[in-house]
C-alpha atoms as a PDB file:
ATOM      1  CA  UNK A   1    -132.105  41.650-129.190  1.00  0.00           C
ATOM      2  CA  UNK A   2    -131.879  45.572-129.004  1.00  0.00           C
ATOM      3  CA  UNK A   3    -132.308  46.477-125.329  1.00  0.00           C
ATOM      4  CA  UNK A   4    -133.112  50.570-125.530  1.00  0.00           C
ATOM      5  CA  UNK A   5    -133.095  53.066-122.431  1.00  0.00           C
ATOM      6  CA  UNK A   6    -134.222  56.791-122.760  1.00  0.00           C
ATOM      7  CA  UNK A   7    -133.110  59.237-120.323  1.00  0.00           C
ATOM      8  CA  UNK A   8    -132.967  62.933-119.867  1.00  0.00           C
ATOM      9  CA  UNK A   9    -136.651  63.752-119.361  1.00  0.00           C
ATOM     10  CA  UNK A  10    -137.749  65.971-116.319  1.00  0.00           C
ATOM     11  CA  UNK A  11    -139.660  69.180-115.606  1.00  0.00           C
ATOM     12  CA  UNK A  12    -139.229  72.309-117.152  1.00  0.00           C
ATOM     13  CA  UNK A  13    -141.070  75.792-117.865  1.00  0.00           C
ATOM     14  CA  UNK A  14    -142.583  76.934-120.929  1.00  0.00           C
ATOM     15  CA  UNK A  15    -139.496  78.387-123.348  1.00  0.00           C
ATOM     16  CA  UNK A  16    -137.133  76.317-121.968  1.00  0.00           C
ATOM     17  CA  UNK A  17    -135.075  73.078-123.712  1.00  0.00           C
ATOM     18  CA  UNK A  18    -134.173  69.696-123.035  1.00  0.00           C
ATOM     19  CA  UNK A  19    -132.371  66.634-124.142  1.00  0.00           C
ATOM     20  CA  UNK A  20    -133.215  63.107-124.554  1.00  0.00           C
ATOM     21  CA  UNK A  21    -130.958  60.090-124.970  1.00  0.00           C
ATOM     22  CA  UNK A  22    -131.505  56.717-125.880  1.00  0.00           C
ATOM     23  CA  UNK A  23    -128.837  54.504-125.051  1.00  0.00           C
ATOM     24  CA  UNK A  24    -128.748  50.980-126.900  1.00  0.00           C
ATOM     25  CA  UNK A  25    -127.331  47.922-126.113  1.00  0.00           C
ATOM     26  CA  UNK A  26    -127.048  44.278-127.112  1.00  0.00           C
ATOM     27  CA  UNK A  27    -126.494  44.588-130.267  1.00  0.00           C
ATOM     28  CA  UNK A  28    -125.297  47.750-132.615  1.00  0.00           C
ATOM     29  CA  UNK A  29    -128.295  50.158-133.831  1.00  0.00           C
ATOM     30  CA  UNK A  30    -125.817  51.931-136.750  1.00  0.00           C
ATOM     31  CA  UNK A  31    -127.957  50.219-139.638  1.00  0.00           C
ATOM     32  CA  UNK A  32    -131.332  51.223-137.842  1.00  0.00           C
ATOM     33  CA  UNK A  33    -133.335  53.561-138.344  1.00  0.00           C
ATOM     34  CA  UNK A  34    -134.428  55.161-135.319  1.00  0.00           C
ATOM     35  CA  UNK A  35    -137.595  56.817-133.839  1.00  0.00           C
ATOM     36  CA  UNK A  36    -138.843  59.027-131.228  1.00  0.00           C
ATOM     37  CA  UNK A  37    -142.353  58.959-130.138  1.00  0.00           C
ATOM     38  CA  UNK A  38    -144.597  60.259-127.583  1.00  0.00           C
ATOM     39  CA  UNK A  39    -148.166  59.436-125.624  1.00  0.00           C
ATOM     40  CA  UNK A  40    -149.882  61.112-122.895  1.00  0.00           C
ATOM     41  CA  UNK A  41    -152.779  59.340-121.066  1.00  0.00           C
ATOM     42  CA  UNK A  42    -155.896  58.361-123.248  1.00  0.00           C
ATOM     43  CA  UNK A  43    -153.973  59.253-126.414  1.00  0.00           C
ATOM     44  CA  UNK A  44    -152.140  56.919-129.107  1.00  0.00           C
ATOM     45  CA  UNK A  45    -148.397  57.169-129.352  1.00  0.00           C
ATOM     46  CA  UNK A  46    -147.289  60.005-131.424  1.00  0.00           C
ATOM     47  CA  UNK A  47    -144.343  60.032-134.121  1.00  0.00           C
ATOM     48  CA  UNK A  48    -141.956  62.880-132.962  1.00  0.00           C
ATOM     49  CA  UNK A  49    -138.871  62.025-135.327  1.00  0.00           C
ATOM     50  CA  UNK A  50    -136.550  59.729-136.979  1.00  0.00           C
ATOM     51  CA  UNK A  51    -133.153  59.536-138.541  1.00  0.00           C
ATOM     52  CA  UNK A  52    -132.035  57.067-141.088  1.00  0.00           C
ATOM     53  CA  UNK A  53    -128.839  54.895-139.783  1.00  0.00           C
ATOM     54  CA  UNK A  54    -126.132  57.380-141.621  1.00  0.00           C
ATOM     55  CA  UNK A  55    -127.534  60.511-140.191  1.00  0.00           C
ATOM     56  CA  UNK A  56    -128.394  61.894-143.529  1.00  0.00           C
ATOM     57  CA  UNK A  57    -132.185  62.064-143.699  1.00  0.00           C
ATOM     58  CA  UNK A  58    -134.290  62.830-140.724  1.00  0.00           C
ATOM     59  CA  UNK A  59    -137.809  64.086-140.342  1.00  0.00           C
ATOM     60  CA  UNK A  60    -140.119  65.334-138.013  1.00  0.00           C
ATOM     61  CA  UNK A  61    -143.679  65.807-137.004  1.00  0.00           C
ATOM     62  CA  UNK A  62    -145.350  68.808-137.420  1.00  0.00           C
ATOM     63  CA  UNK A  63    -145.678  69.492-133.739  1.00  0.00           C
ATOM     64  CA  UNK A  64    -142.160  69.865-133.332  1.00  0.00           C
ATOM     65  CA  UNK A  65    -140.384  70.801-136.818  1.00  0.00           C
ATOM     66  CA  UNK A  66    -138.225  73.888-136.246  1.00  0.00           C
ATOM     67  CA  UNK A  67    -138.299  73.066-132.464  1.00  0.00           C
ATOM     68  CA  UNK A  68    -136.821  69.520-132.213  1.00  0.00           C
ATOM     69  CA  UNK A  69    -133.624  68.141-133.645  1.00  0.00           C
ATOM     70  CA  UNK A  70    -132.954  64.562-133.641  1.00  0.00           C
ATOM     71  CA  UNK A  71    -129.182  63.179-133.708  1.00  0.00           C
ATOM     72  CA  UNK A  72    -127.501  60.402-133.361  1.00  0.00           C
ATOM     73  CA  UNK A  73    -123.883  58.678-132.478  1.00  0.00           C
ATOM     74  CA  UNK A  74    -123.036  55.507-133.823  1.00  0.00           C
ATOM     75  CA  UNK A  75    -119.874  54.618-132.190  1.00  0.00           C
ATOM     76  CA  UNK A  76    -121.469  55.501-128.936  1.00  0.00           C
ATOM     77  CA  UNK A  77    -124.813  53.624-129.891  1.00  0.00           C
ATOM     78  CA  UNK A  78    -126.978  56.597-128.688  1.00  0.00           C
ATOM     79  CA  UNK A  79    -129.720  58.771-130.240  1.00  0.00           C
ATOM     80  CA  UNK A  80    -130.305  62.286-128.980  1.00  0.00           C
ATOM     81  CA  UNK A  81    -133.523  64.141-129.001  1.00  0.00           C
ATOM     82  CA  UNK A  82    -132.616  68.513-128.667  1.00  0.00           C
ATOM     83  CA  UNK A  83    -136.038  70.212-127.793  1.00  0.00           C
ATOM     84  CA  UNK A  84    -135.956  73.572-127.337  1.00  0.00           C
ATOM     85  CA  UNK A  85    -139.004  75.800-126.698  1.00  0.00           C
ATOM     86  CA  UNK A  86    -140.926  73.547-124.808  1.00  0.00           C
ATOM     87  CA  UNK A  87    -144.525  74.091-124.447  1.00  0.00           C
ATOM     88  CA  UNK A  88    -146.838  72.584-122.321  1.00  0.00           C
ATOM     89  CA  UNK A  89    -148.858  70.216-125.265  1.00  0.00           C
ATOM     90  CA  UNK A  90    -145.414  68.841-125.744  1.00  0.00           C
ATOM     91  CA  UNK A  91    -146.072  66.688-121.590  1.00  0.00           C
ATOM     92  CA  UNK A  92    -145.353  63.218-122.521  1.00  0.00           C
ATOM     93  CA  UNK A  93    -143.659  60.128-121.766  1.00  0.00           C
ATOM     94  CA  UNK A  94    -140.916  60.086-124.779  1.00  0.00           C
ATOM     95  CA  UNK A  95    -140.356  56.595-126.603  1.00  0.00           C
ATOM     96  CA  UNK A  96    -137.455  55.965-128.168  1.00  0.00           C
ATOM     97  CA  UNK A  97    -137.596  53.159-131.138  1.00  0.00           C
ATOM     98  CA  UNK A  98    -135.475  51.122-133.607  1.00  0.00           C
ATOM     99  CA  UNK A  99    -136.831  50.145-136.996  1.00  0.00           C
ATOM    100  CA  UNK A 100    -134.357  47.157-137.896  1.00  0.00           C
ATOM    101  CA  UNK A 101    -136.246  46.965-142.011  1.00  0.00           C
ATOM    102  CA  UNK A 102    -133.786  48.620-144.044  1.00  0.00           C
ATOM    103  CA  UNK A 103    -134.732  51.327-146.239  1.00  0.00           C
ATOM    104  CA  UNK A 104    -136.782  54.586-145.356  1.00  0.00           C
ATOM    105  CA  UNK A 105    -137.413  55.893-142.372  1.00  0.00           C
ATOM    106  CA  UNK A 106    -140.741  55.059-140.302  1.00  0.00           C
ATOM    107  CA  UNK A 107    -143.317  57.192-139.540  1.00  0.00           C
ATOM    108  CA  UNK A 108    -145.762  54.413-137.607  1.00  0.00           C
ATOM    109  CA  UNK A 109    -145.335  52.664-134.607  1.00  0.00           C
ATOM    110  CA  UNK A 110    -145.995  49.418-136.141  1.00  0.00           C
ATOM    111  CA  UNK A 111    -142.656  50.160-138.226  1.00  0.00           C
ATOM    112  CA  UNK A 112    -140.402  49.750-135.263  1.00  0.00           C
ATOM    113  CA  UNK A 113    -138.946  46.507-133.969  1.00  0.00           C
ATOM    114  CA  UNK A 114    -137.790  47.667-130.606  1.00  0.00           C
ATOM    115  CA  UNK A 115    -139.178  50.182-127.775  1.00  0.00           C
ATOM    116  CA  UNK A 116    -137.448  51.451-124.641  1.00  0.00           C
ATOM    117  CA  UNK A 117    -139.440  52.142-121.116  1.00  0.00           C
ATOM    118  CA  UNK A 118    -139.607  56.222-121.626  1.00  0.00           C
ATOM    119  CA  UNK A 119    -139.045  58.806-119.949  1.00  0.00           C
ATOM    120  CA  UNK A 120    -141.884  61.371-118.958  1.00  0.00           C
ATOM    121  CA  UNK A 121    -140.860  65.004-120.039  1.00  0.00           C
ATOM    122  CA  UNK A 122    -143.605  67.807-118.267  1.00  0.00           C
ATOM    123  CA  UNK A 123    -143.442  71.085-119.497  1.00  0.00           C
ATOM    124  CA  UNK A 124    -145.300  73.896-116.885  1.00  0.00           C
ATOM    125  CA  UNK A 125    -147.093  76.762-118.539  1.00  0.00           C
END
């Protein structure tokens, strides 16, 4: 069992940056693929990014390509999300997900195994 807690959200203006982590535990996520994904009220979860376990291959919705960088750290068991130039249609609470299948990344929710509780992220115009 993958136990997965995101942290780092808050409120900031328009312009400014953030950073997300998602700190795992119970059991090593360096051969998972991992996620981030976001929902506001009403809406269905949205894919955000992912990064294969080695750190060679990520990818990113086209929302946030160019703005958002997705990272992660094995030996500490932690995946980073960088966002920089916020905007306001980026408000949401930010999922973090591991995808235990091995082989390419995933760009669905259905592809991931384990979720953590999110962390809402507001960004004032």
């Amino acid at each position: 069992q993958v136990r997965l807690v995101e942290s780092g959200g808050g409120l900031v203006q328009a312009g400014g940056s953030l950073s997300l982590s998602c700190a795992a535990s119970g059991r090593t996520i360096s051969g998972y693929a991992m996620g981030w994904f976001r929902q506001t009220p009403g809406k269905e979860r949205e894919f955000v990014a992912a990064i294969n376990w080695s750190a060679q291959n990520t990818y990113y919705g086209d929302s946030v390509k160019g703005r958002f960088t997705i990272s992660r750290d094995n030996a500490k068991n932690t995946v980073f999300l960088q966002m920089n130039n916020l905007k306001p249609e980026d408000t949401a609470v930010y999922y973090c997900a591991a995808r235990t299948a091995y082989g390419s990344l995933g760009y669905f929710e259905y592809e991931y195994d384990y979720w953590g509780q999110g962390t809402q992220v507001t960004v004032s115009s």
